[in-house]
PDB file of N, CA and C in Angstrom:
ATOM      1  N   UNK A   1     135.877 110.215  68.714  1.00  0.00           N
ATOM      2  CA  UNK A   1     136.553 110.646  69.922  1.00  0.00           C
ATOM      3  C   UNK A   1     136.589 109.492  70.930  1.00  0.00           C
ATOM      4  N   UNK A   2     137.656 109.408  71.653  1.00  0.00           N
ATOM      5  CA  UNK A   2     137.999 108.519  72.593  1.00  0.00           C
ATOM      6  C   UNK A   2     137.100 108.890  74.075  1.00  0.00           C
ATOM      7  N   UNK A   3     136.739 108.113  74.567  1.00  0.00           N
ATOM      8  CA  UNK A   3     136.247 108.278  76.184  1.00  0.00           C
ATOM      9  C   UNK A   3     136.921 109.300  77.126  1.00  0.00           C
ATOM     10  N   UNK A   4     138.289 109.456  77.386  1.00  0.00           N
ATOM     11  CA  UNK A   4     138.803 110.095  77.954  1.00  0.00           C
ATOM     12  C   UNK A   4     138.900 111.774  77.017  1.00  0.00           C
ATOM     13  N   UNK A   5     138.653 111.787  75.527  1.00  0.00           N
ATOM     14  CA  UNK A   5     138.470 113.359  74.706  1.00  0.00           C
ATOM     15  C   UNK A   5     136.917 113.737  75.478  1.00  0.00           C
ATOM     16  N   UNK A   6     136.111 112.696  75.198  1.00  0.00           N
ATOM     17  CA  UNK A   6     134.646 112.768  75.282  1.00  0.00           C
ATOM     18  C   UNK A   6     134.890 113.525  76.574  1.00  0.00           C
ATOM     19  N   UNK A   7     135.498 113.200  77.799  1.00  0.00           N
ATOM     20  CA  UNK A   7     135.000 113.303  79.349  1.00  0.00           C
ATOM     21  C   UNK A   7     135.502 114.998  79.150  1.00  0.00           C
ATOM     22  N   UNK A   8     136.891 114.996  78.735  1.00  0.00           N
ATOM     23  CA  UNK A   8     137.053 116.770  78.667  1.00  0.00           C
ATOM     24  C   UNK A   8     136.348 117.631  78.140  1.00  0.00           C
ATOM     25  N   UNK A   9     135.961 117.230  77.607  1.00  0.00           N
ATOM     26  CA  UNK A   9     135.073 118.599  76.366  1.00  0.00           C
ATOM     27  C   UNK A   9     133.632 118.435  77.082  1.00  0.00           C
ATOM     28  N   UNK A  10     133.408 117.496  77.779  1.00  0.00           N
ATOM     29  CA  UNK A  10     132.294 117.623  78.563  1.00  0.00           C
ATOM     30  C   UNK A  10     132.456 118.584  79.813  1.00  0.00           C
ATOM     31  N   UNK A  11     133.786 118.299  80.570  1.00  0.00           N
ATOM     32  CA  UNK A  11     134.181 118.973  81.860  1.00  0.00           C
ATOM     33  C   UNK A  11     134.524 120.516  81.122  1.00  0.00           C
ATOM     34  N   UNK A  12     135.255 120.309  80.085  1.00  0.00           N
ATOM     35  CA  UNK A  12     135.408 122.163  79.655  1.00  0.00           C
ATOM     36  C   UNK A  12     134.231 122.759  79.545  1.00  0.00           C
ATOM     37  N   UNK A  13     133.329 122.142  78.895  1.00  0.00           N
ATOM     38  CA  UNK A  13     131.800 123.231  78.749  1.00  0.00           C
ATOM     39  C   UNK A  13     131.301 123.612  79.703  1.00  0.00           C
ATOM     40  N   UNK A  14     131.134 122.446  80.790  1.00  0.00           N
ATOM     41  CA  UNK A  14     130.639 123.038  82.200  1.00  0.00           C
ATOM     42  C   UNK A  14     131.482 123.964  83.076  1.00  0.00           C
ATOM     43  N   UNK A  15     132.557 123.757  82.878  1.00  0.00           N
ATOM     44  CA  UNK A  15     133.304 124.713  83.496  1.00  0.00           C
ATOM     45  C   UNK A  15     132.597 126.206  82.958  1.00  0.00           C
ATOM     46  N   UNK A  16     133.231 126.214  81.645  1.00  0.00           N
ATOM     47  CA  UNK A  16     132.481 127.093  80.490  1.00  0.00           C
ATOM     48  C   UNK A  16     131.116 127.719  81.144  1.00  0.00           C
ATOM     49  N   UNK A  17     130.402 127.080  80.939  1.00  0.00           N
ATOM     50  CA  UNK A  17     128.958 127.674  81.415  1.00  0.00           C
ATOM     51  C   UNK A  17     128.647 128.061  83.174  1.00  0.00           C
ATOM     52  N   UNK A  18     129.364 127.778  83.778  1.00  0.00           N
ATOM     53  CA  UNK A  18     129.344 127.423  85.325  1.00  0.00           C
ATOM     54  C   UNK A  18     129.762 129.293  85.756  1.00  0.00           C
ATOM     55  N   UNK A  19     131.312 129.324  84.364  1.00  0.00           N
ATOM     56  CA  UNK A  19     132.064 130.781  84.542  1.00  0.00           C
ATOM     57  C   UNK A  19     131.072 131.953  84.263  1.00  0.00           C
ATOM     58  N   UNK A  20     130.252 131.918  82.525  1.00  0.00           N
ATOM     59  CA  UNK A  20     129.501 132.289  82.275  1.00  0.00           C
ATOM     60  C   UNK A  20     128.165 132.644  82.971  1.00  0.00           C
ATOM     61  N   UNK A  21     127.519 131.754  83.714  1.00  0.00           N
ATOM     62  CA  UNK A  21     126.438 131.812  84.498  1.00  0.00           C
ATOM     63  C   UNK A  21     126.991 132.543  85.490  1.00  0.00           C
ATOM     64  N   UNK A  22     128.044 132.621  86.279  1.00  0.00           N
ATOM     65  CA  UNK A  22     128.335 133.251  87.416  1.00  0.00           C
ATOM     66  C   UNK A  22     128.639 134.616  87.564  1.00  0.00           C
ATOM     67  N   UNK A  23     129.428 134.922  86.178  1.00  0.00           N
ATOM     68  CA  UNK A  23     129.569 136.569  85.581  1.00  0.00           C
ATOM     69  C   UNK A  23     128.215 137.489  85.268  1.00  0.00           C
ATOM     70  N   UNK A  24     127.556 136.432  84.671  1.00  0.00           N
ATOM     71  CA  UNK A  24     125.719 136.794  84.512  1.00  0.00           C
ATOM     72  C   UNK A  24     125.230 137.339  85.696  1.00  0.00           C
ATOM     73  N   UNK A  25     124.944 136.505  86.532  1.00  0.00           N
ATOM     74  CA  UNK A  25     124.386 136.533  87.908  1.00  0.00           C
ATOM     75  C   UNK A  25     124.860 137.690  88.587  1.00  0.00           C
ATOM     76  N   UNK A  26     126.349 137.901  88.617  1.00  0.00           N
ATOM     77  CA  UNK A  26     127.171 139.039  89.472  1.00  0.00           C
ATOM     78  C   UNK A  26     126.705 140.432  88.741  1.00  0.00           C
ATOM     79  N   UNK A  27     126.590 140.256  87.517  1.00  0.00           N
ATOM     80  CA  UNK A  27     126.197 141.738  86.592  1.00  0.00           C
ATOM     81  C   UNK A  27     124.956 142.274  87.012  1.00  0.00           C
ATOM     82  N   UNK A  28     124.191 141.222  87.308  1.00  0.00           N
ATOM     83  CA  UNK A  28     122.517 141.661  87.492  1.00  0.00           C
ATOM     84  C   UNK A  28     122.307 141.900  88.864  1.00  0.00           C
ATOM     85  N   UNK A  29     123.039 141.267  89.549  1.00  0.00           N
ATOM     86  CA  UNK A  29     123.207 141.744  91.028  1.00  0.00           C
ATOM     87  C   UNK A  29     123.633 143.267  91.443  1.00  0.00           C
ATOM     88  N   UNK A  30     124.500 143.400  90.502  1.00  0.00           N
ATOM     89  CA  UNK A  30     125.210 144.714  90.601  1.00  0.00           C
ATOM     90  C   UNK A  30     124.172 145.675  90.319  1.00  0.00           C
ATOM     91  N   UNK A  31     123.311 145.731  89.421  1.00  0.00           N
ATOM     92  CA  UNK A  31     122.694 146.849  88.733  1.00  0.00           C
ATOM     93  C   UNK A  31     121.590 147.120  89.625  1.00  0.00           C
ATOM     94  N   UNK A  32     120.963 148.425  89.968  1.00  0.00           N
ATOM     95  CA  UNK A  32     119.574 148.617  90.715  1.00  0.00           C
ATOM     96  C   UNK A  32     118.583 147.791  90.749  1.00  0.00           C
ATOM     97  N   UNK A  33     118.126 147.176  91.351  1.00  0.00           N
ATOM     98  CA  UNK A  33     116.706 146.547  91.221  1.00  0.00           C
ATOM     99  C   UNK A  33     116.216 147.174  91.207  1.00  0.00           C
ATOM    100  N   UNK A  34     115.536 148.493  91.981  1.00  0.00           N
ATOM    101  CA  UNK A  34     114.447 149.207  91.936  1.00  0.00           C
ATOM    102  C   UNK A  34     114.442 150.505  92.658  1.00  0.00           C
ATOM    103  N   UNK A  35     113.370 151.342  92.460  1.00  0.00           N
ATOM    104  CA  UNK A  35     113.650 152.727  93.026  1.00  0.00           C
ATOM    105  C   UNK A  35     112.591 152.619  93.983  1.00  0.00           C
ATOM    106  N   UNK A  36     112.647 153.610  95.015  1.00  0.00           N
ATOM    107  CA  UNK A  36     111.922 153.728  95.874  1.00  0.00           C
ATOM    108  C   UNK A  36     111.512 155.311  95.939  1.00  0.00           C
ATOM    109  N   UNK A  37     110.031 156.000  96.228  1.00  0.00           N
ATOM    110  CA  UNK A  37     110.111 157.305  95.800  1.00  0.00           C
ATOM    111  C   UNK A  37     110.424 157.995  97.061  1.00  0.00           C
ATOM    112  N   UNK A  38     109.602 157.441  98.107  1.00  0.00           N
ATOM    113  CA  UNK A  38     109.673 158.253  99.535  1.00  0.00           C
ATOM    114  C   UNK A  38     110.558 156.704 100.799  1.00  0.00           C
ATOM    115  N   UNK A  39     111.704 157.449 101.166  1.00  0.00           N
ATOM    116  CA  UNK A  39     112.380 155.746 101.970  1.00  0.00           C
ATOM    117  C   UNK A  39     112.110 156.507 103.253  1.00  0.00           C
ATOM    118  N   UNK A  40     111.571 157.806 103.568  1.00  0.00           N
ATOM    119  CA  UNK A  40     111.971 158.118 105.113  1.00  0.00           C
ATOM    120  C   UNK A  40     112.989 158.238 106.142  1.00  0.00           C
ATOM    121  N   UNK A  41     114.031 158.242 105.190  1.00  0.00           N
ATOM    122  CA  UNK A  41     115.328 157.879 105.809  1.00  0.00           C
ATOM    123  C   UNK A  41     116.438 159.060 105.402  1.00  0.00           C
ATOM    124  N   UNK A  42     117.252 159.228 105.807  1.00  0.00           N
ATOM    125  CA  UNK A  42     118.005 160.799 105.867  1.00  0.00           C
ATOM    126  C   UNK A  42     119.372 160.351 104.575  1.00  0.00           C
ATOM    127  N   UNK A  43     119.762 161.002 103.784  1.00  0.00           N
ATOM    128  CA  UNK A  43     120.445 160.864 102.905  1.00  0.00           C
ATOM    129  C   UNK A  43     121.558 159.944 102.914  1.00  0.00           C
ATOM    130  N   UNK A  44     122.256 159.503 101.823  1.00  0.00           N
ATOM    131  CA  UNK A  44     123.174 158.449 102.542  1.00  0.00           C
ATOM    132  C   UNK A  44     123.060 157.307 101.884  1.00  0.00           C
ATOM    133  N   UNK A  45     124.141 156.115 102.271  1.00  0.00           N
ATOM    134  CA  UNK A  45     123.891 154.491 102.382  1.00  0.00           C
ATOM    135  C   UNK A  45     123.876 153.756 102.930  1.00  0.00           C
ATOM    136  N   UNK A  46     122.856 153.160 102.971  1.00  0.00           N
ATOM    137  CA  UNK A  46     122.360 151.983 103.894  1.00  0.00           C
ATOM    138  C   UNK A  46     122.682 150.287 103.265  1.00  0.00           C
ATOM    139  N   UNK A  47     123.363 149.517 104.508  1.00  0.00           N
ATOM    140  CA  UNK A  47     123.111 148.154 104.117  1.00  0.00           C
ATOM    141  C   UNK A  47     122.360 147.159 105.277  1.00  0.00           C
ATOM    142  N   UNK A  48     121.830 146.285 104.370  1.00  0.00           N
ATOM    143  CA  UNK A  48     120.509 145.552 105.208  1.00  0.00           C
ATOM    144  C   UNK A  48     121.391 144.234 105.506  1.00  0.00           C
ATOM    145  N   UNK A  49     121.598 144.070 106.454  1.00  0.00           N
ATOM    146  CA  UNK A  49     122.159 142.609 106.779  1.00  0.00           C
ATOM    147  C   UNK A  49     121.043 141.979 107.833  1.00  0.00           C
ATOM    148  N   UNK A  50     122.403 140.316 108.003  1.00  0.00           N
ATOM    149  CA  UNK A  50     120.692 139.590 108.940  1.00  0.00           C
ATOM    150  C   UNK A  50     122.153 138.819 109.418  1.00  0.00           C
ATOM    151  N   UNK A  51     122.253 138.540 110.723  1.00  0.00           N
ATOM    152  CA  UNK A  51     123.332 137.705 111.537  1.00  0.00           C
ATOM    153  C   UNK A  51     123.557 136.454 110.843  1.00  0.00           C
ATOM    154  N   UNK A  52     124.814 135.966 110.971  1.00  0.00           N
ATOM    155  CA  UNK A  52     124.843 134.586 109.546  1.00  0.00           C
ATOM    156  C   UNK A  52     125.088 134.388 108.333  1.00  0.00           C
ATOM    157  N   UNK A  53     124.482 135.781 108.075  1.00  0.00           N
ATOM    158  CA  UNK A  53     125.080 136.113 106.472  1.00  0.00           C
ATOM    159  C   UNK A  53     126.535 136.276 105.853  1.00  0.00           C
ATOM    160  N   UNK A  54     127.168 135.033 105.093  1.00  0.00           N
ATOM    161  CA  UNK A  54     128.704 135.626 105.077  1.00  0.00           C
ATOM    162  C   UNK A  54     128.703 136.764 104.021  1.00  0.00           C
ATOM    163  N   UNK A  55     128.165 136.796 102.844  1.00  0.00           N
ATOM    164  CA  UNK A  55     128.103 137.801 102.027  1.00  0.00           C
ATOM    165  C   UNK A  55     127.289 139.066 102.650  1.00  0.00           C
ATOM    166  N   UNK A  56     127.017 139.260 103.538  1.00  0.00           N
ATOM    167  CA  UNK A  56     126.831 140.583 104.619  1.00  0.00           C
ATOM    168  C   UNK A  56     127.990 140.935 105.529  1.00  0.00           C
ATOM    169  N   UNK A  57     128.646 140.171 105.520  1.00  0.00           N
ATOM    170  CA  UNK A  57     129.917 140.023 105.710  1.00  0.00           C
ATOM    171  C   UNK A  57     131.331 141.119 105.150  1.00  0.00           C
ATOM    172  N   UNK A  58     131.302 140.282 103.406  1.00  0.00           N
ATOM    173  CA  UNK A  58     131.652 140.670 102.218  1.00  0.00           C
ATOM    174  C   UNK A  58     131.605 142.436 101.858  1.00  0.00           C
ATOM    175  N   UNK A  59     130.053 142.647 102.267  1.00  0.00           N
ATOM    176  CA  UNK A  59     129.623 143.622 101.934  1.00  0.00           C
ATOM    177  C   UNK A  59     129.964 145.100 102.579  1.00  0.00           C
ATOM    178  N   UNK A  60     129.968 144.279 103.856  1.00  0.00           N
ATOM    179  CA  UNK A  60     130.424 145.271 105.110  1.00  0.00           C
ATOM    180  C   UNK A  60     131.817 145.851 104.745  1.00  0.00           C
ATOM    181  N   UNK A  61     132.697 145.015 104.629  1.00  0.00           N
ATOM    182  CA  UNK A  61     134.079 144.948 104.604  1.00  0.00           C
ATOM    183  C   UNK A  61     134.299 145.998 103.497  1.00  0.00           C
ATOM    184  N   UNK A  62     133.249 145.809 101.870  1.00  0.00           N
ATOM    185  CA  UNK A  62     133.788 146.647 100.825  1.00  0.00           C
ATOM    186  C   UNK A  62     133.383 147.726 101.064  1.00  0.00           C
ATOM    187  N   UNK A  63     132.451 148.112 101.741  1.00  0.00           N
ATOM    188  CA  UNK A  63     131.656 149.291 101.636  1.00  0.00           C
ATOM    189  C   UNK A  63     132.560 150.274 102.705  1.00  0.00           C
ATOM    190  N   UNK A  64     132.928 149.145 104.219  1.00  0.00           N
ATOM    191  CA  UNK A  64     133.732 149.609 104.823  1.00  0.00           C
ATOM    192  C   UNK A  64     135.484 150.463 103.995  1.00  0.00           C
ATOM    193  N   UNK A  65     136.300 149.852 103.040  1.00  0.00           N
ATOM    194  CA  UNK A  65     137.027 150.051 102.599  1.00  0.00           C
ATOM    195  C   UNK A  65     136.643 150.758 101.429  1.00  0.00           C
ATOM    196  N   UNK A  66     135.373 151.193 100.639  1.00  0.00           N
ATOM    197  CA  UNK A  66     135.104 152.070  99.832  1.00  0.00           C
ATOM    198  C   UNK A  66     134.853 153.993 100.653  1.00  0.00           C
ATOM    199  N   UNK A  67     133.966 153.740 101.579  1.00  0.00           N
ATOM    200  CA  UNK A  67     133.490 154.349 102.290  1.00  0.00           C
ATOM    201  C   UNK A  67     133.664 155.699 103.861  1.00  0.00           C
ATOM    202  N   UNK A  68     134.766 154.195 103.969  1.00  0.00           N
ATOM    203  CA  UNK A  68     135.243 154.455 105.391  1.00  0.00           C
ATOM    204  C   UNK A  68     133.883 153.462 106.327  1.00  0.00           C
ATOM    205  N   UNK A  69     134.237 153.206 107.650  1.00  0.00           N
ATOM    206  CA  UNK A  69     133.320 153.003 109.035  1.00  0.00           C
ATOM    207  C   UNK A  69     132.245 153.693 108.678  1.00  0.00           C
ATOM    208  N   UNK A  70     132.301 154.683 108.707  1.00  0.00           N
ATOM    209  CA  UNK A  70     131.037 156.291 109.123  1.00  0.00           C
ATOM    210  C   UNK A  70     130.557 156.144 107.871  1.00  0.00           C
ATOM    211  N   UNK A  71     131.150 155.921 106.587  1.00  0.00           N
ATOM    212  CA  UNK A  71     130.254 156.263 105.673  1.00  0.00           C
ATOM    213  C   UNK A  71     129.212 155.931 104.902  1.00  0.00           C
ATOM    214  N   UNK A  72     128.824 154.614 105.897  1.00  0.00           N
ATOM    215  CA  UNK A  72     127.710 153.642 105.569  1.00  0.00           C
ATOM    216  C   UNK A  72     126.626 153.696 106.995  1.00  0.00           C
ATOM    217  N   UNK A  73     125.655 153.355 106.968  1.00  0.00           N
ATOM    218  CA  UNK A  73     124.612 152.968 107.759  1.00  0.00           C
ATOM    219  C   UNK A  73     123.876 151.603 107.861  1.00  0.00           C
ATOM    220  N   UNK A  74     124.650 150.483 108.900  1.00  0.00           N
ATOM    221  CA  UNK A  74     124.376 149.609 108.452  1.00  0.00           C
ATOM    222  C   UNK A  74     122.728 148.831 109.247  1.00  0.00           C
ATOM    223  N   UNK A  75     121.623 148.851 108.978  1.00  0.00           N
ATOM    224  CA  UNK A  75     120.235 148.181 109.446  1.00  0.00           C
ATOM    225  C   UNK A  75     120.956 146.773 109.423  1.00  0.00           C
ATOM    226  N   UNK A  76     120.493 146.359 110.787  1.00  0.00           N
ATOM    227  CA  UNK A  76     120.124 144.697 110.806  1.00  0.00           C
ATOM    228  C   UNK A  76     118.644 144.391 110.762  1.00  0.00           C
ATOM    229  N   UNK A  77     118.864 143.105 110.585  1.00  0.00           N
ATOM    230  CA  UNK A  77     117.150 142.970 110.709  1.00  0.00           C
ATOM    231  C   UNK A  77     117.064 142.482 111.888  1.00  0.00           C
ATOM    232  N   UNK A  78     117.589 141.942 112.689  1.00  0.00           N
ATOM    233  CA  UNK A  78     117.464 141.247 114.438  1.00  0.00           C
ATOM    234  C   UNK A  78     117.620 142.766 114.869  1.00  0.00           C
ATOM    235  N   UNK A  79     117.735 143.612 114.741  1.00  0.00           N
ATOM    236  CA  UNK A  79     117.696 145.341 115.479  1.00  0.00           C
ATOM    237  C   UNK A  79     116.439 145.500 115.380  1.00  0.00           C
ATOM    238  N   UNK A  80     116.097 145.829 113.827  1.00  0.00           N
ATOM    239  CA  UNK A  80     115.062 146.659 113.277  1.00  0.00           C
ATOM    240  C   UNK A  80     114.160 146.292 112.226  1.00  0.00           C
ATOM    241  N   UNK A  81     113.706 145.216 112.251  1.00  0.00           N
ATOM    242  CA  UNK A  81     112.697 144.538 111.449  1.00  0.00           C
ATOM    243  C   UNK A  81     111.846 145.117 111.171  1.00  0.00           C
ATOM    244  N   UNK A  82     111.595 146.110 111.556  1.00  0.00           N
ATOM    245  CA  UNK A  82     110.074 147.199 110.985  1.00  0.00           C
ATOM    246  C   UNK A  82     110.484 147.892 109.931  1.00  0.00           C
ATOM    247  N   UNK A  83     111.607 148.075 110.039  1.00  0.00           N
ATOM    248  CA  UNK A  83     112.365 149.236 109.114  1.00  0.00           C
ATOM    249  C   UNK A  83     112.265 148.245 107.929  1.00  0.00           C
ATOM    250  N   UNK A  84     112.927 147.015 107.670  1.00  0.00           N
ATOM    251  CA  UNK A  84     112.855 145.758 106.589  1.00  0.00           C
ATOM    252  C   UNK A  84     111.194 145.741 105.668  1.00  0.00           C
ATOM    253  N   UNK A  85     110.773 145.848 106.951  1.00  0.00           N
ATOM    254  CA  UNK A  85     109.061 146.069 106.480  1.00  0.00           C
ATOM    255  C   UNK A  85     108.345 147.004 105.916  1.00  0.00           C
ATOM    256  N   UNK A  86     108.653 147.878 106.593  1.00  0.00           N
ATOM    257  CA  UNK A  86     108.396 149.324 105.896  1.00  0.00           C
ATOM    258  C   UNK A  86     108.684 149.254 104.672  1.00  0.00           C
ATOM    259  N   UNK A  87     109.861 148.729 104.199  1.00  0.00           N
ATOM    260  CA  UNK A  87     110.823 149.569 103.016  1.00  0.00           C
ATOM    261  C   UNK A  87     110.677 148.118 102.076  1.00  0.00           C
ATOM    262  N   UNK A  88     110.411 147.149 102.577  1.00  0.00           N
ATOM    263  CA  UNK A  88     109.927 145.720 101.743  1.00  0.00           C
ATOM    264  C   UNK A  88     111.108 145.503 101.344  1.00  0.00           C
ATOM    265  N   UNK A  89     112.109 145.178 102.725  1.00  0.00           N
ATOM    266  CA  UNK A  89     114.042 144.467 102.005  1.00  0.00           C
ATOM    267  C   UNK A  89     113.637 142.943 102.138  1.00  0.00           C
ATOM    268  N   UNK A  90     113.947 142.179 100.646  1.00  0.00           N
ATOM    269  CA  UNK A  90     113.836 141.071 100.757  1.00  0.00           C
ATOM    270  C   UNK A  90     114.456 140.493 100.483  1.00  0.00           C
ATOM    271  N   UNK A  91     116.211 140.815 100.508  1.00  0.00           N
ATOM    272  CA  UNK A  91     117.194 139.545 100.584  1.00  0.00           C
ATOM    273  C   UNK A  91     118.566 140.706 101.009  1.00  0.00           C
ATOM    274  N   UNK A  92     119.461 140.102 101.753  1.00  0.00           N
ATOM    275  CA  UNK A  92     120.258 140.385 102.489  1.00  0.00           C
ATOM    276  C   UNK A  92     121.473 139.752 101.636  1.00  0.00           C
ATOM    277  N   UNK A  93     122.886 140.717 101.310  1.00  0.00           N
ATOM    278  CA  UNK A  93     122.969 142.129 101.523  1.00  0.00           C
ATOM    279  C   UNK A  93     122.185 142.301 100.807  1.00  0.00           C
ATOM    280  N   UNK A  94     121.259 144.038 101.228  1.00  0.00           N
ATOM    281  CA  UNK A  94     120.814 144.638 100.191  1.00  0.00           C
ATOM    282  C   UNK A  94     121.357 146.123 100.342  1.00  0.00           C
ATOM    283  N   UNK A  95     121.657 147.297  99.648  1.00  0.00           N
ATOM    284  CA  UNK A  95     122.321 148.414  99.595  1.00  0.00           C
ATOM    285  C   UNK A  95     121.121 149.375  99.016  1.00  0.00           C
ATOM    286  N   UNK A  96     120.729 150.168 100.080  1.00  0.00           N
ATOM    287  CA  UNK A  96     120.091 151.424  99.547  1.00  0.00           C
ATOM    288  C   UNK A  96     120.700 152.871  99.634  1.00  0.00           C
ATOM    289  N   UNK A  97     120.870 153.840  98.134  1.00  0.00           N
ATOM    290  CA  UNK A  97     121.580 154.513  98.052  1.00  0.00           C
ATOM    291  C   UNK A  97     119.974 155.653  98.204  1.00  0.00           C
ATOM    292  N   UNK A  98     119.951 156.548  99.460  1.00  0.00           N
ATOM    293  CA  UNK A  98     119.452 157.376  99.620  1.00  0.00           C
ATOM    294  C   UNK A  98     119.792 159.172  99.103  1.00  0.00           C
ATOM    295  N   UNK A  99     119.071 159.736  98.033  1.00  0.00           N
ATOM    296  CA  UNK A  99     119.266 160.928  97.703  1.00  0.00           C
ATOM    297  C   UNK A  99     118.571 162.043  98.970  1.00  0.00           C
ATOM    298  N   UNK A 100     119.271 163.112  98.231  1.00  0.00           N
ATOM    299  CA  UNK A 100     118.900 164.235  99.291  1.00  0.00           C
ATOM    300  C   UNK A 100     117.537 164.520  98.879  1.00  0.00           C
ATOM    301  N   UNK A 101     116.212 164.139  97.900  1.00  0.00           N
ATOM    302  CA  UNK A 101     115.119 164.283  97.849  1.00  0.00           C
ATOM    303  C   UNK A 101     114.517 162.746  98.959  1.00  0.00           C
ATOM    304  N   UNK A 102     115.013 162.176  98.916  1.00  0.00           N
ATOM    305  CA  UNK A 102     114.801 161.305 100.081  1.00  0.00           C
ATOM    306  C   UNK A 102     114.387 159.936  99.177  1.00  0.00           C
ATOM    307  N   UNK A 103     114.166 160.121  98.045  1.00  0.00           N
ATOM    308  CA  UNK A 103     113.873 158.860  97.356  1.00  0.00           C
ATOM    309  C   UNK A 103     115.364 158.418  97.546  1.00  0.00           C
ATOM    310  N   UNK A 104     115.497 157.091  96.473  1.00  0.00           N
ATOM    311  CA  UNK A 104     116.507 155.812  96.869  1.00  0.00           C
ATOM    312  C   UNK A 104     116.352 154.832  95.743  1.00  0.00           C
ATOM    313  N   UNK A 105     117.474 154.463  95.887  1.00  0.00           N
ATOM    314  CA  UNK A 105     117.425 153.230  94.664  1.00  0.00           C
ATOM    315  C   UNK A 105     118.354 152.070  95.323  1.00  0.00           C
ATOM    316  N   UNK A 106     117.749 150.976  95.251  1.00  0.00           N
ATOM    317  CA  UNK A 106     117.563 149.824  95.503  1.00  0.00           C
ATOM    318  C   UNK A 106     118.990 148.827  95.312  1.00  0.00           C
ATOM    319  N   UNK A 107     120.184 148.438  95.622  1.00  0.00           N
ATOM    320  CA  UNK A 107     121.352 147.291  94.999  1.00  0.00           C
ATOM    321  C   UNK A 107     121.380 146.195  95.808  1.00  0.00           C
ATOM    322  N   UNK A 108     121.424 145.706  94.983  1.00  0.00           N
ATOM    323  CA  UNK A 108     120.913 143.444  95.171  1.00  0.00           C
ATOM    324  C   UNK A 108     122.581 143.729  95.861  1.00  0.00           C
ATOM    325  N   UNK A 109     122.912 143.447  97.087  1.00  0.00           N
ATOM    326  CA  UNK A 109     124.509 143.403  97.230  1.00  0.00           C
ATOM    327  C   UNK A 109     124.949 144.669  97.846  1.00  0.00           C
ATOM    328  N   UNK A 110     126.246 145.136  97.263  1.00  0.00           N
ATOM    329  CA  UNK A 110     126.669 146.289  96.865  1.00  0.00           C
ATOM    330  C   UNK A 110     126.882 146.862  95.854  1.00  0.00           C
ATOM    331  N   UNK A 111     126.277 148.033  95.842  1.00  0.00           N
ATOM    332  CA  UNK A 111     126.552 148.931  94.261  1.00  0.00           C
ATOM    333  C   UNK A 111     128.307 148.868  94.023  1.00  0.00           C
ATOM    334  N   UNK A 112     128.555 149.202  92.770  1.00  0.00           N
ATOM    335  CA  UNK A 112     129.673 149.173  91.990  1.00  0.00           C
ATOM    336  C   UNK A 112     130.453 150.305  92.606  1.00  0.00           C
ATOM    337  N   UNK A 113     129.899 151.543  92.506  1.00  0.00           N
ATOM    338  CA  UNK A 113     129.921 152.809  92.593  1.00  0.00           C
ATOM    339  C   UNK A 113     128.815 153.501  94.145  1.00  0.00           C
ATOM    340  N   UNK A 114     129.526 153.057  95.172  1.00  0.00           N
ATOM    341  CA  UNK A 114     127.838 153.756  96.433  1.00  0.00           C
ATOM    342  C   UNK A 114     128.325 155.309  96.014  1.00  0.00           C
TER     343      UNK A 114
END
């Protein structure tokens, strides 16, 4: 192979893997991290943002256009940092889908489906 075959098939793989790694990442983001048994918090969905965040941003906007305005509850953490604490939110967006038993389950982001 010539220098200039060599350089493409180098730039295609990374592309390749760059696409791959990024579809990865978005899948696992999507799926629950974790459940919570008792959140203290009244039924519903909640998103955790922090000022600065553009993907809190992102999040707002889909949840806004999934949802409606009203049909989200959005915590900041410059509001309500106790609440972050309480509930141990440790990366922003984070999406908690609260049941009417009051437990909750946990989305890195926004869920697929709030």
């Amino acid at each position: 192979m010539d220098d200039l075959t060599t350089r493409l098939v180098v730039v295609g793989v990374t592309v390749v893997a760059v696409v791959v790694f990024s579809l990865v990442l978005r899948h696992l983001r999507s799926r629950p991290r974790r459940s919570i048994a008792t959140t203290g918090l009244r039924p519903g969905t909640y998103l955790f943002t922090s000022a600065g965040c553009e993907e809190c941003d992102r999040a707002r906007r889909l949840l806004a256009d999934r949802s409606g305005v009203g049909g989200f509850v959005e915590v900041a953490w410059e509001r309500d940092p106790a609440v972050f604490d309480r509930l141990g939110v440790d990366a922003v967006p984070s999406t908690l889908i609260v049941a009417e038993n009051g437990s909750g389950v946990w989305h890195a982001g926004i869920p697929r489906n709030p």
